[in-house]
Protein backbone atom coordinates (compact mmCIF):
# COMPACT_ATOMS: atom_id res chain seq x y z
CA UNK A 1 77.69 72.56 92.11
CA UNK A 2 77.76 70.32 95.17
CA UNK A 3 75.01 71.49 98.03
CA UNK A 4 73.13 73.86 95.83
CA UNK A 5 70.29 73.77 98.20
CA UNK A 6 72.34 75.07 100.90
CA UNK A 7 72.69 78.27 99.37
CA UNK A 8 69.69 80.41 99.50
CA UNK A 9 69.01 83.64 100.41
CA UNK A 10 68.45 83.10 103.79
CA UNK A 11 71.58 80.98 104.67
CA UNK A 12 73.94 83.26 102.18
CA UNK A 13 72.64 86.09 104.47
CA UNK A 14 73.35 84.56 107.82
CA UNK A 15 76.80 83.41 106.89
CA UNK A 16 77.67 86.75 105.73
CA UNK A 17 76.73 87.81 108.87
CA UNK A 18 78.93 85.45 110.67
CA UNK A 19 82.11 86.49 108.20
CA UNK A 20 82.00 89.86 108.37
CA UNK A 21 81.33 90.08 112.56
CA UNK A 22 84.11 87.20 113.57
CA UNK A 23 86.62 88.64 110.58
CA UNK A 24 86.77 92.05 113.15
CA UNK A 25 86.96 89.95 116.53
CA UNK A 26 90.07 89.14 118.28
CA UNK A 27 92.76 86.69 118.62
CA UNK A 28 94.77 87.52 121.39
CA UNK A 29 95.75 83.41 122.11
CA UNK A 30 97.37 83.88 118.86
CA UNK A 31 101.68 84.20 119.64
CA UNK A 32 103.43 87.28 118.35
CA UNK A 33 106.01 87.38 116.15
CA UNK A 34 106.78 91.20 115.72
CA UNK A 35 106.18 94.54 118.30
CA UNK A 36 102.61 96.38 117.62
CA UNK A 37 102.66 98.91 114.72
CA UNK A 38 103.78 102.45 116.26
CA UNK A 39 106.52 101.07 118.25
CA UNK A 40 107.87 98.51 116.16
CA UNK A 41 109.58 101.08 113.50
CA UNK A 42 108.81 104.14 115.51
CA UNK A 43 112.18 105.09 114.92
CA UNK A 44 112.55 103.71 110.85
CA UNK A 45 111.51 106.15 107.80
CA UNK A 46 113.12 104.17 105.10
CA UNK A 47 110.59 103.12 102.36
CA UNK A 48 111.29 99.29 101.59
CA UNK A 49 112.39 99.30 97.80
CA UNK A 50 109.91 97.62 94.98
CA UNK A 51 112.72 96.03 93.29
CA UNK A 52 114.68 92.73 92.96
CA UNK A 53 113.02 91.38 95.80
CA UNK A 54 111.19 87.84 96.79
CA UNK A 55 107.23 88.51 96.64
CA UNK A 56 105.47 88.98 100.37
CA UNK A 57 102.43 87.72 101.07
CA UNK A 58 100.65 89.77 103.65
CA UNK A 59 97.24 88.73 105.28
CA UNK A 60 94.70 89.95 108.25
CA UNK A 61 94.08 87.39 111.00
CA UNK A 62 92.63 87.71 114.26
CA UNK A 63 93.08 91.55 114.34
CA UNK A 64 96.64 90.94 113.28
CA UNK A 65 99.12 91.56 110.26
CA UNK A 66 100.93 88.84 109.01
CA UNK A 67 103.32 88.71 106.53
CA UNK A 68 104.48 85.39 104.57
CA UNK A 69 106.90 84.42 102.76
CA UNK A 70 106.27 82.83 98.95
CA UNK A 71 107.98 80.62 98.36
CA UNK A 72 109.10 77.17 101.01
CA UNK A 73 112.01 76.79 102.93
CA UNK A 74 111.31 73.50 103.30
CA UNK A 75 108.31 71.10 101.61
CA UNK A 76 105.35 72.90 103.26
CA UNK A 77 107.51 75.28 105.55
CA UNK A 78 106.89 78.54 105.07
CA UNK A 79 108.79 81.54 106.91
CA UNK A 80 106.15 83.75 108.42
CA UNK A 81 106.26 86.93 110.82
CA UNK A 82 103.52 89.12 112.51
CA UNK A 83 104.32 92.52 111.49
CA UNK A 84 101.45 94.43 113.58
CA UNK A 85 99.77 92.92 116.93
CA UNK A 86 95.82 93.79 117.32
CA UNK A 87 95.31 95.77 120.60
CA UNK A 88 94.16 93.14 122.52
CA UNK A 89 97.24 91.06 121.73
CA UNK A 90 99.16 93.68 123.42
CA UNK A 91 100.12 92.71 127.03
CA UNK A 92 97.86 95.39 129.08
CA UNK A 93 101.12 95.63 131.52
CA UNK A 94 103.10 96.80 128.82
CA UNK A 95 104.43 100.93 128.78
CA UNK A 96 104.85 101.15 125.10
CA UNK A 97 101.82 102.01 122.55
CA UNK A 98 99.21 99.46 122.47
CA UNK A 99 98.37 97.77 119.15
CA UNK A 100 96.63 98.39 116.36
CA UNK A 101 93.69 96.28 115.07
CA UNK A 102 94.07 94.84 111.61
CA UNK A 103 91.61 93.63 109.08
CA UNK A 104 90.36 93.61 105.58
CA UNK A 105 92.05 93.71 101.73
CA UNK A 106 95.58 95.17 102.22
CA UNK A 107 97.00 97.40 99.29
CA UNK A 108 100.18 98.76 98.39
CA UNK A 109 100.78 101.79 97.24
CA UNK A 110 101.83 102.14 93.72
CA UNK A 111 103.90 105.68 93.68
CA UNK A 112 104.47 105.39 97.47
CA UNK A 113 107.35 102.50 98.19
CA UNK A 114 106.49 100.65 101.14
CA UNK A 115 102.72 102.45 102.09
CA UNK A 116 100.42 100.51 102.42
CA UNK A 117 96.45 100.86 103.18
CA UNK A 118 94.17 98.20 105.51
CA UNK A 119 91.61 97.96 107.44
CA UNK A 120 91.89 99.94 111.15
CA UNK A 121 89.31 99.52 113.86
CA UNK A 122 91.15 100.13 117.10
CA UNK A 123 89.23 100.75 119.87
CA UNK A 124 85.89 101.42 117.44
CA UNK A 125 83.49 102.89 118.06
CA UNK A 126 84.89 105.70 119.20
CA UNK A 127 87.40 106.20 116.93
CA UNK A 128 85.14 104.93 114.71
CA UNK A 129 86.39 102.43 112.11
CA UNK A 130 88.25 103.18 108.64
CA UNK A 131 91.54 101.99 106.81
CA UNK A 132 95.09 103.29 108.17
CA UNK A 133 97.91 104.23 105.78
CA UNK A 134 101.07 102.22 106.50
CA UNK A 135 104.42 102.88 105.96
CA UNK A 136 106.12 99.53 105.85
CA UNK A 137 110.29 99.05 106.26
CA UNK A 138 112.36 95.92 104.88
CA UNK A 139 112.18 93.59 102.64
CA UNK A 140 112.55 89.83 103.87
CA UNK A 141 110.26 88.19 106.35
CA UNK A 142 111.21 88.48 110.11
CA UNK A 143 113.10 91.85 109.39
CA UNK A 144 109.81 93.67 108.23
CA UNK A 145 108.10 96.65 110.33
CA UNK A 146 105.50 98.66 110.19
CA UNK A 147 103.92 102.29 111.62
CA UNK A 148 100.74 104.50 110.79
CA UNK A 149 100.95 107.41 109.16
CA UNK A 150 97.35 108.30 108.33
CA UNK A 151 94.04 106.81 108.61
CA UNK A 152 90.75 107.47 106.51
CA UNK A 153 87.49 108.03 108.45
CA UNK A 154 84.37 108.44 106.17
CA UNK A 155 80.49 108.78 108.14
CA UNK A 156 78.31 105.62 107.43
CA UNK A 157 74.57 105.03 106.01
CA UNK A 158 73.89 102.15 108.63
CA UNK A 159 74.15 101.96 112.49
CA UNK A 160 77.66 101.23 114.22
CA UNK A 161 77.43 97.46 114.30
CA UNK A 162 77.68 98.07 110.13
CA UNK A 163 80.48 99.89 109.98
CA UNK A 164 82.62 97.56 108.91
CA UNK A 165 85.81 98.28 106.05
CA UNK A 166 86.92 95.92 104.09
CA UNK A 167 87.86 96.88 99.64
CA UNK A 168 90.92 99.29 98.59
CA UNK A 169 92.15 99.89 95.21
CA UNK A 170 93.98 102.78 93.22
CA UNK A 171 93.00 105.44 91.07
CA UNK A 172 95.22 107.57 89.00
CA UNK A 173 95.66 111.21 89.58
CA UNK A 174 96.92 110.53 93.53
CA UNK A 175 93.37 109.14 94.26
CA UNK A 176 92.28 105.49 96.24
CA UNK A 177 89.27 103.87 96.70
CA UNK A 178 87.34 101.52 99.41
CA UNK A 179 84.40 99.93 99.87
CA UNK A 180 82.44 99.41 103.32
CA UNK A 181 80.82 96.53 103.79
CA UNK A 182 77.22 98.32 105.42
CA UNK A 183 73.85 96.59 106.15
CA UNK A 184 74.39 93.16 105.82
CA UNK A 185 71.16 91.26 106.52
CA UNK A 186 68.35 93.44 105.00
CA UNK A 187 66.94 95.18 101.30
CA UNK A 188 69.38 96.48 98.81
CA UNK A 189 72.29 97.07 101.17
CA UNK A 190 73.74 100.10 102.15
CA UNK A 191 77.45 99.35 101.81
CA UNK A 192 79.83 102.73 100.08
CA UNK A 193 82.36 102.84 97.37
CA UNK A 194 84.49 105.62 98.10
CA UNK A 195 87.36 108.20 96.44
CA UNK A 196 89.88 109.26 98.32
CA UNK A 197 91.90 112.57 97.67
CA UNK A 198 95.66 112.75 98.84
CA UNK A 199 97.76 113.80 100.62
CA UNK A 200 97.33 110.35 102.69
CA UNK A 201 99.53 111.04 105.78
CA UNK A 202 96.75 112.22 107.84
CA UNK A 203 93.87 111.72 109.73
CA UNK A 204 91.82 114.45 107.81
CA UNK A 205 91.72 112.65 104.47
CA UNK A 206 89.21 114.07 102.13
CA UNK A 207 86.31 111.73 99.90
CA UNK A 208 83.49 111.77 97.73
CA UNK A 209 80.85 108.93 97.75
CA UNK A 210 80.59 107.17 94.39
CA UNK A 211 77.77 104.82 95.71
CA UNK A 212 75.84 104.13 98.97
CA UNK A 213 73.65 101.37 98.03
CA UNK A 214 76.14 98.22 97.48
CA UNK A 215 74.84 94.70 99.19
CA UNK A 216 77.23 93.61 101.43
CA UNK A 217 80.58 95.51 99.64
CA UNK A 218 83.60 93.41 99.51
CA UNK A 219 86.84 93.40 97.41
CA UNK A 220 87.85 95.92 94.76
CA UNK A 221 89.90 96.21 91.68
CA UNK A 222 91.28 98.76 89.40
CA UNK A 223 92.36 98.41 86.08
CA UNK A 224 95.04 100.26 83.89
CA UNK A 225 92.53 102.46 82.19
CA UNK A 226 90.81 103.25 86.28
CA UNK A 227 88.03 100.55 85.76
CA UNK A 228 87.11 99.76 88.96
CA UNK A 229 85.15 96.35 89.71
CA UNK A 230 83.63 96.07 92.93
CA UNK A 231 82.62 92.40 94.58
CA UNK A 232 78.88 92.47 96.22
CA UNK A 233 78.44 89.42 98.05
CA UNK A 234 74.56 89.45 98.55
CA UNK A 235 74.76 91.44 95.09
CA UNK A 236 76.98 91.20 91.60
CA UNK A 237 80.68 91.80 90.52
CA UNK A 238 79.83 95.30 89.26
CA UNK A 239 81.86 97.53 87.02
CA UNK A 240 82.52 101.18 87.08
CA UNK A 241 83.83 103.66 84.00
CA UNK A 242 84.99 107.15 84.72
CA UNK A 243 85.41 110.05 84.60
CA UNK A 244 85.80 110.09 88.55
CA UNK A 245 85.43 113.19 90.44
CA UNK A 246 89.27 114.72 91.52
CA UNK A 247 87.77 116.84 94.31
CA UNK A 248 85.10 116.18 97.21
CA UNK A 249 83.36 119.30 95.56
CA UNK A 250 81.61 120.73 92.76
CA UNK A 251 84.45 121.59 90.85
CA UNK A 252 85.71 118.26 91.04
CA UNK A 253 82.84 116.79 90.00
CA UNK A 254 81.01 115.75 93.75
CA UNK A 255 78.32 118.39 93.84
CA UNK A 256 75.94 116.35 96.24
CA UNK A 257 75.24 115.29 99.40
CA UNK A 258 74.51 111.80 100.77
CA UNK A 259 71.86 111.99 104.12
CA UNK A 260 74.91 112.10 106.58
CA UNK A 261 75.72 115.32 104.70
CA UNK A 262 79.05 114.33 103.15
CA UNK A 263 79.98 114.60 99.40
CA UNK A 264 78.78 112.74 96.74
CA UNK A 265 79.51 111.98 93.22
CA UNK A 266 77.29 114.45 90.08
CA UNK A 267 77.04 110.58 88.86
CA UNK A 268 78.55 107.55 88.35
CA UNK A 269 78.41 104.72 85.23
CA UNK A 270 77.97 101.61 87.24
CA UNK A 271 76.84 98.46 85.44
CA UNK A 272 76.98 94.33 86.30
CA UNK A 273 79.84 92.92 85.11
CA UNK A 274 79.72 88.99 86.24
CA UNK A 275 76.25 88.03 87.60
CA UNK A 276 76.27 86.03 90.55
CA UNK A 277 74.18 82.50 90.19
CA UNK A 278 76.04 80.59 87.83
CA UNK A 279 79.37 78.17 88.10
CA UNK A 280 79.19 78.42 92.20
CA UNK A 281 79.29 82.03 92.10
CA UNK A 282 76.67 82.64 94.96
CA UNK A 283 78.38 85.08 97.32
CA UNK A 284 80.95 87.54 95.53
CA UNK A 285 83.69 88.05 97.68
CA UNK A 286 87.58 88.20 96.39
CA UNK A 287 88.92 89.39 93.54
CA UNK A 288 91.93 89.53 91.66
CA UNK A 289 93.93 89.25 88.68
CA UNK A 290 94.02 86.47 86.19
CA UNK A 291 95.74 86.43 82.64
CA UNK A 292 94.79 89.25 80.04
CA UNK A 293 93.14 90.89 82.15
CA UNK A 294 90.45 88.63 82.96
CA UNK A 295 89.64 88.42 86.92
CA UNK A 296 89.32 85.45 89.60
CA UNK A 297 86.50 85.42 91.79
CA UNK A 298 86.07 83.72 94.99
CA UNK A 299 82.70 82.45 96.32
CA UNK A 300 82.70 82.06 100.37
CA UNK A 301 79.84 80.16 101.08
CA UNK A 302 80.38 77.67 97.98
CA UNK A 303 83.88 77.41 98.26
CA UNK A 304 84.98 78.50 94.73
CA UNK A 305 87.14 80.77 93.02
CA UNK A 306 86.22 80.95 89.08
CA UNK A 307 88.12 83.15 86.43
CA UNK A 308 86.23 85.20 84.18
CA UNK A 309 87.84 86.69 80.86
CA UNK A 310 88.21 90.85 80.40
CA UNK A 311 84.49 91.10 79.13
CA UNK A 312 83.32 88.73 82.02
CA UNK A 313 82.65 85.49 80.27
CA UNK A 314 83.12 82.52 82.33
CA UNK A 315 86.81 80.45 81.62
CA UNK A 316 86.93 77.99 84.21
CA UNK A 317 86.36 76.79 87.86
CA UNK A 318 90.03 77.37 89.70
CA UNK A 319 88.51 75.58 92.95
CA UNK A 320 85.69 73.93 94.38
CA UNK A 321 84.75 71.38 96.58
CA UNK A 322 84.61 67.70 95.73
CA UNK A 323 81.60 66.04 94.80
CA UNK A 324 80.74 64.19 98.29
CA UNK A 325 82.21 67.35 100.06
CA UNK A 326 79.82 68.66 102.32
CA UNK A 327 79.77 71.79 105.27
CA UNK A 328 79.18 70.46 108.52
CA UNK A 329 81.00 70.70 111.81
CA UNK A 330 84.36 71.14 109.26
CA UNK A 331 84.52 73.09 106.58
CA UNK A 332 85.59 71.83 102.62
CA UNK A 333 88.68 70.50 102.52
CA UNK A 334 89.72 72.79 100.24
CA UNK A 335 88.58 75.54 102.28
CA UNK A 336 86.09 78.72 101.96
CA UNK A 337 87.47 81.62 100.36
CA UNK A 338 87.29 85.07 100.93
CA UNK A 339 89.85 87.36 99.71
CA UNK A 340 92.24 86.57 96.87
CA UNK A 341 95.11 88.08 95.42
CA UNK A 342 97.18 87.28 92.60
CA UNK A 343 101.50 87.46 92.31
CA UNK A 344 103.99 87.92 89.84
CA UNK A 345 104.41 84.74 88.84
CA UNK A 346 100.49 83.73 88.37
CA UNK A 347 100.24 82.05 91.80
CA UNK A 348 96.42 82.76 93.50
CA UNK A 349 97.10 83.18 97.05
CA UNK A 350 93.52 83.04 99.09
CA UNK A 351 92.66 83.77 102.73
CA UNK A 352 90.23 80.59 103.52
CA UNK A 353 87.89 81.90 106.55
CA UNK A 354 86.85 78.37 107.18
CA UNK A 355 83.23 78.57 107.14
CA UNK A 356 81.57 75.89 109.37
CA UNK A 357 78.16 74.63 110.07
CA UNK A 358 77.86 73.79 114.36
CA UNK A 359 74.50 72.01 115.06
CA UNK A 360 72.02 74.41 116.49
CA UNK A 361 74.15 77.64 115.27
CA UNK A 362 73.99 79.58 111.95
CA UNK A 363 76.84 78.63 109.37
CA UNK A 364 80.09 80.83 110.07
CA UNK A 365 83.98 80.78 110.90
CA UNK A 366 85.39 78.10 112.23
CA UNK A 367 87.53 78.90 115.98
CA UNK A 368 90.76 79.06 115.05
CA UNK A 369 90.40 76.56 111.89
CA UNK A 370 91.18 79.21 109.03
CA UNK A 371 94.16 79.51 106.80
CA UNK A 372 96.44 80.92 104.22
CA UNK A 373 96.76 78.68 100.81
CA UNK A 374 98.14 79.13 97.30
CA UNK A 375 97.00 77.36 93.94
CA UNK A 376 100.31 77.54 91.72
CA UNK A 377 99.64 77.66 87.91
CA UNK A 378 101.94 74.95 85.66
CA UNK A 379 101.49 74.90 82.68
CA UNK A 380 98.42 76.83 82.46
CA UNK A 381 96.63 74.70 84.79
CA UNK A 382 95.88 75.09 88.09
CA UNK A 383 97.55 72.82 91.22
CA UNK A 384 95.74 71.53 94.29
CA UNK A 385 95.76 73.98 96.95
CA UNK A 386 99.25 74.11 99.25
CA UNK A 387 98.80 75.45 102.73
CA UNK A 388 101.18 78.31 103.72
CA UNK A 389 99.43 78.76 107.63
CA UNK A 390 96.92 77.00 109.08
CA UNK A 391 95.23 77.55 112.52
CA UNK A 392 94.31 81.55 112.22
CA UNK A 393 91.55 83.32 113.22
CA UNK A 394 89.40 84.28 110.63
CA UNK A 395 91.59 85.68 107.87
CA UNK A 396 89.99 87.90 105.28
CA UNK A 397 91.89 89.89 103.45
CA UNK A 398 95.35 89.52 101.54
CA UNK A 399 97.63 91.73 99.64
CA UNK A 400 101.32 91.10 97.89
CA UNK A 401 104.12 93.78 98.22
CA UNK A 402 105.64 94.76 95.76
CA UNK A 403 101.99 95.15 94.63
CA UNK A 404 101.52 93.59 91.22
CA UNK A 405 99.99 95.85 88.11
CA UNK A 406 97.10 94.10 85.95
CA UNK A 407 97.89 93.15 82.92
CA UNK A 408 95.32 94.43 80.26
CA UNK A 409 92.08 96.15 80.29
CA UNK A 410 88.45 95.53 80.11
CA UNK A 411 86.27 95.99 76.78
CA UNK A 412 82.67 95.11 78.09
C-alpha cells in the first residue's frame, strides 16, 4: 500500500483528530437550497412512501443535510437539494426557527416511512450533542422536507470537546443503536455503543450502554439476525451477538451502571471481526453492505475501501490510491473516505472528507475540497469513482432512503 510509512500511530491519531473536530464545524458560505428543518415542513405530516421510487442519496456537509439524486440528468450532472440548513447558515435577521446542525451516518427507519435518525449538535454544549429523529416528506429531489420529532441525549465518559455522535443502526424489537465517537487521542478510547428503546418522538428517549471503551467509534451495521458490527478507527471492525437487553433495567437485561450513573448492559459478546493492519485497512471508518452479506470498509487516512466476505475474509481492494499518489497540500485523487453506504442496485456511494497534508499543520480536511462520489459495479467489477458534488465542507456521513436491507447473515 502506497505511503505505508505515513501511517503510524501518531499521524493516524492526529488526523482523526482533525476529521472528527472539522466534520462538526460550519459552513455557512455554503448556498442553500431548502428552508432549515422545523420550518421547512412545519406544516407537512405525510410519511414519504418506501415504494416505486428513484433511490436518494442523503449526506452531512458543513452542518448541513443534503440530499442527491442517483442517478445523472446529464453526464456528471446530478440534481441535488439541501433539505436542512445548519444554524449558522440561517440568516441571524431571519423571524422563523433557526437551523439545525447536521452531521454524522444518517439512517432510515425501517417500520417508520420517512424517519430518519442523524447526528444533532445545535447550539452544543448546552443542549449537549446527540442524534435527532427526522420525519422526512416527498420523494424526488428539490420537493423533499424535513422536521424533528425527537432527539436522543445519552451522558458521556470523556469531557465536552469528546462528545461527538457519529454510528446508527437498527435492532429488532422497536430498538436502535449509535455509537459516539469519545476520546480520540489517548489509551483505549472511551467512545459508547448504545441501545435505544422507543417510542422515538421525544426528547426523553431511554438507553442502555452496551460498551464504553471503543477507540475512536465510527460507523455501524446491523444484520438480519441483529449482528451488529461496529467500525473503530484507532481500533478493529468488531462484531457483536445478542441477546440485547429490551429495557434500560434489570428486567431487560441492563442491571448496571456506567460512572456517569446511567444503565448498562449485564454483558455483552463482543469479538474482532476484521483486524485493522492489512490491505490499507489502517483507520476503520465506513461501513456498509456488499454481496452475501459480506461488508465494505473504508480506510480514511489510506484512502481505501476493501470488501470483506460474511466471516470477514478479505475479497478485494474496491479503491485505493495510485501507486505515485501521494498526500500533500491535495488529497488522493480518488479521495479519502469516510462513510459509505451501499444502494439497491450495488452502487457504493462514499462521503470523501478530503484529507490534506498543509506544511507546518497536522494532516486533516481539506477547506472546502470534499465530496460526494459513487463506484458503480458492472459486471461484478468495480468502476472508477464518478463525482456526484464536489466543493463541500467536510462530509462524513451518508445514508440512502428507502433504506436498503442486507442481504444475508454472518457465520464467524
Amino acid at each position: 500500500m502506497p505511503n505505508a510509512k505515513r501511517s503510524s500511530v501518531a499521524i493516524v491519531v492526529m488526523v482523526v483528530i482533525a476529521i472528527v473536530a472539522a466534520a462538526c464545524s460550519d459552513d455557512s458560505g455554503t448556498e442553500s437550497s431548502s428552508e432549515s428543518a422545523e420550518e421547512s415542513s412545519a406544516e407537512s405530516s405525510t410519511a414519504a412512501p418506501t415504494a416505486d421510487i428513484e433511490p436518494i442519496l442523503f449526506g452531512a456537509q458543513g452542518n448541513h443535510l443534503e440530499a442527491y439524486a442517483t442517478e445523472p440528468v446529464a453526464p456528471d450532472t446530478f440534481v441535488t437539494q439541501r433539505v436542512i440548513t445548519g444554524h449558522d447558515g440561517v440568516p441571524a435577521e431571519t423571524s422563523s426557527p433557526t437551523g439545525t446542525d447536521i452531521n454524522a451516518q444518517i439512517c432510515f427507519f425501517p417500520d417508520h416511512p420517512g424517519w430518519f435518525i442523524a447526528g444533532e449538535d445545535t447550539n452544543q454544549p448546552d443542549p449537549p450533542p446527540g442524534w435527532g429523529i427526522f420525519q422526512l416528506d416527498g420523494t424526488e429531489v428539490s420537493e423533499l422536507s424535513a422536521r424533528q420529532i425527537g432527539k436522543l441525549t445519552p451522558t458521556y465518559q470523556s469531557s465536552e470537546d469528546n462528545q461527538e455522535n457519529y454510528g446508527c443502526g437498527f435492532l429488532s424489537g422497536e430498538r436502535l443503536v449509535t455509537t459516539d465517537v469519545g476520546n480520540q487521542a489517548q489509551g483505549d478510547g472511551d467512545g459508547q455503543l448504545i441501545v435505544w428503546f422507543a417510542p422515538f418522538d421525544s426528547r426523553d428517549v431511554k438507553y442502555c450502554k452496551l460498551d464504553i471503551g471503543l477507540a475512536t467509534a465510527q460507523s455501524i451495521l446491523v444484520g438480519p439476525d441483529d449482528t451488529l458490527y461496529v467500525a473503530s478507527a484507532r481500533g478493529d471492525v468488531y462484531k457483536y451477538v445478542g441477546p440485547f437487553p429490551t429495557g434500560p433495567d434489570a428486567a431487560g437485561g441492563c442491571a448496571k451502571l456506567d460512572v456517569t450513573g446511567a444503565p448498562m448492559a449485564d454483558q455483552v459478546n463482543k469479538s474482532t471481526f476484521i483486524a485493522k493492519g492489512q490491505n490499507g485497512l489502517d483507520t476503520p471508518a465506513g461501513l456498509a453492505w456488499a454481496p452475501d452479506g459480506g461488508l465494505y470498509v473504508s480506510s480514511v487516512f489510506t484512502g481505501v475501501i476493501n470488501q470483506y466476505d460474511r466471516v470477514g475474509a478479505f475479497v478485494r481492494n474496491i479503491l485505493k490510491p495510485a501507486p505515485d499518489d501521494t498526500l500533500s497540500t491535495t488529497s488522493y485523487k480518488t479521495g479519502t473516505p469516510l462513510g459509505i453506504v451501499s444502494g439497491p442496485d450495488g452502487t457504493i456511494y462514499y462521503a470523501d472528507i478530503n484529507i490534506v497534508v498543509e506544511p507546518g499543520e497536522l494532516p486533516g480536511p481539506g477547506r472546502q475540497t470534499g465530496s460526494v462520489r459513487r463506484i458503480r459495479i458492472v459486471n461484478g467489477e468495480p468502476q472508477a469513482p464518478e463525482t456526484i458534488r464536489q466543493g463541500l465542507a467536510f462530509p462524513d456521513g451518508l445514508g440512502v432512503y428507502p433504506p436498503v436491507p442486507p442481504t444475508g447473515t454472518s457465520t464467524n
